[in-house]
Protein backbone atom coordinates (compact mmCIF):
# COMPACT_ATOMS: atom_id res chain seq x y z
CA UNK A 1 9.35 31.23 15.53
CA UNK A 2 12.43 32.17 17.43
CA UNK A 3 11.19 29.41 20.32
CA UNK A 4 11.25 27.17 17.54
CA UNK A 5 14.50 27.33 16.24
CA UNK A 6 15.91 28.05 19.39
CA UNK A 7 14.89 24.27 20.48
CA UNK A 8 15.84 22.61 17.19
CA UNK A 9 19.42 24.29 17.84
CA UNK A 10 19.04 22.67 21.53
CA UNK A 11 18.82 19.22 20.08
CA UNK A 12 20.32 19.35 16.62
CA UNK A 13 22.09 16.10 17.25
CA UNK A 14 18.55 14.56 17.79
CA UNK A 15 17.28 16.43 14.39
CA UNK A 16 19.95 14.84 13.09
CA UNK A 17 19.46 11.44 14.16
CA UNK A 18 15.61 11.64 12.70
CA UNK A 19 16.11 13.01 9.74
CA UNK A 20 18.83 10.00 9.27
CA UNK A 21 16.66 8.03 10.18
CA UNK A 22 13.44 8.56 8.05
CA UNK A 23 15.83 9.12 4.97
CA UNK A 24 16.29 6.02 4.26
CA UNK A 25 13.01 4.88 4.32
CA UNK A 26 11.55 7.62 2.08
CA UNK A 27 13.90 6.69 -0.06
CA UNK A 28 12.97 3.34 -0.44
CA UNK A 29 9.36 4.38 -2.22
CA UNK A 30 11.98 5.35 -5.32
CA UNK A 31 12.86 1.82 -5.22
CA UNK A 32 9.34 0.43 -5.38
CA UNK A 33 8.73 2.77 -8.04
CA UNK A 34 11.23 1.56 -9.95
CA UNK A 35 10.27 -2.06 -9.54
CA UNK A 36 7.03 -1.38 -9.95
CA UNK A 37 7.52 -0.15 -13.73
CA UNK A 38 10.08 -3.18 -14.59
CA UNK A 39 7.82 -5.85 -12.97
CA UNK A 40 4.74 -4.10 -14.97
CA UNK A 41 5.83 -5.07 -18.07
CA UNK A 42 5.33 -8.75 -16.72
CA UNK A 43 2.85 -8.65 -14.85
CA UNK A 44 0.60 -5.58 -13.98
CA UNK A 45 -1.40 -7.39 -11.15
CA UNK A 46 1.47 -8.64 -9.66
CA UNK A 47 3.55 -5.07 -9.91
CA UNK A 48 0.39 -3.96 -7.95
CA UNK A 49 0.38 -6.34 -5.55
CA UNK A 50 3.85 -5.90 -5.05
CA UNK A 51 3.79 -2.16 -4.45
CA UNK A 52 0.85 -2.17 -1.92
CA UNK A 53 2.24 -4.84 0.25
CA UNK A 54 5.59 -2.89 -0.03
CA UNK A 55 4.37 0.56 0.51
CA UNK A 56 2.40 -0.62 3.77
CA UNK A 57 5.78 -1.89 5.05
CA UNK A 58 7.09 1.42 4.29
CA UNK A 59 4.29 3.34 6.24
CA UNK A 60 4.76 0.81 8.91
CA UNK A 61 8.73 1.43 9.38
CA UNK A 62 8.20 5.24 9.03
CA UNK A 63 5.55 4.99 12.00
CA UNK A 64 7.52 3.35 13.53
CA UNK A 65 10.78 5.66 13.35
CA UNK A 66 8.51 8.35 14.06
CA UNK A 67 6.96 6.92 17.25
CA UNK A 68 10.49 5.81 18.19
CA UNK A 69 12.04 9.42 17.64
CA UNK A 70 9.35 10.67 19.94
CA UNK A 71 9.66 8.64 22.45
């Protein structure tokens, strides 16, 4: 445990850089959320639609972070 924190306090700027990172797009499923239930009461299909394609994009940018902030 102490190995653990003692690296995270090693690279805290790094830790910092991630987690400012993958903020961001976490925070973007509250958005598609929030469209989904206002474009629901249009179109349910659609809302659907809308959230899968979305939410893949947002798997594919957090991947993507991640692979970045390991590399």
């Amino acid at each position: 445990m102490a190995l653990t924190a003692n690296d995270i306090l090693s690279s805290e700027m790094l830790l910092r850089v991630a987690i400012s990172q993958l903020v961001p797009v976490v925070a973007f499923v509250f958005v598609v959320e929030a469209l989904y239930r206002l474009v629901t009461q249009a179109e349910e299909r659609h809302a659907w639609l809308m959230s899968t394609v979305v939410l893949i994009g947002v798997l594919a940018a957090l991947l993507d972070k991640l692979i970045a902030i390991a590399g």
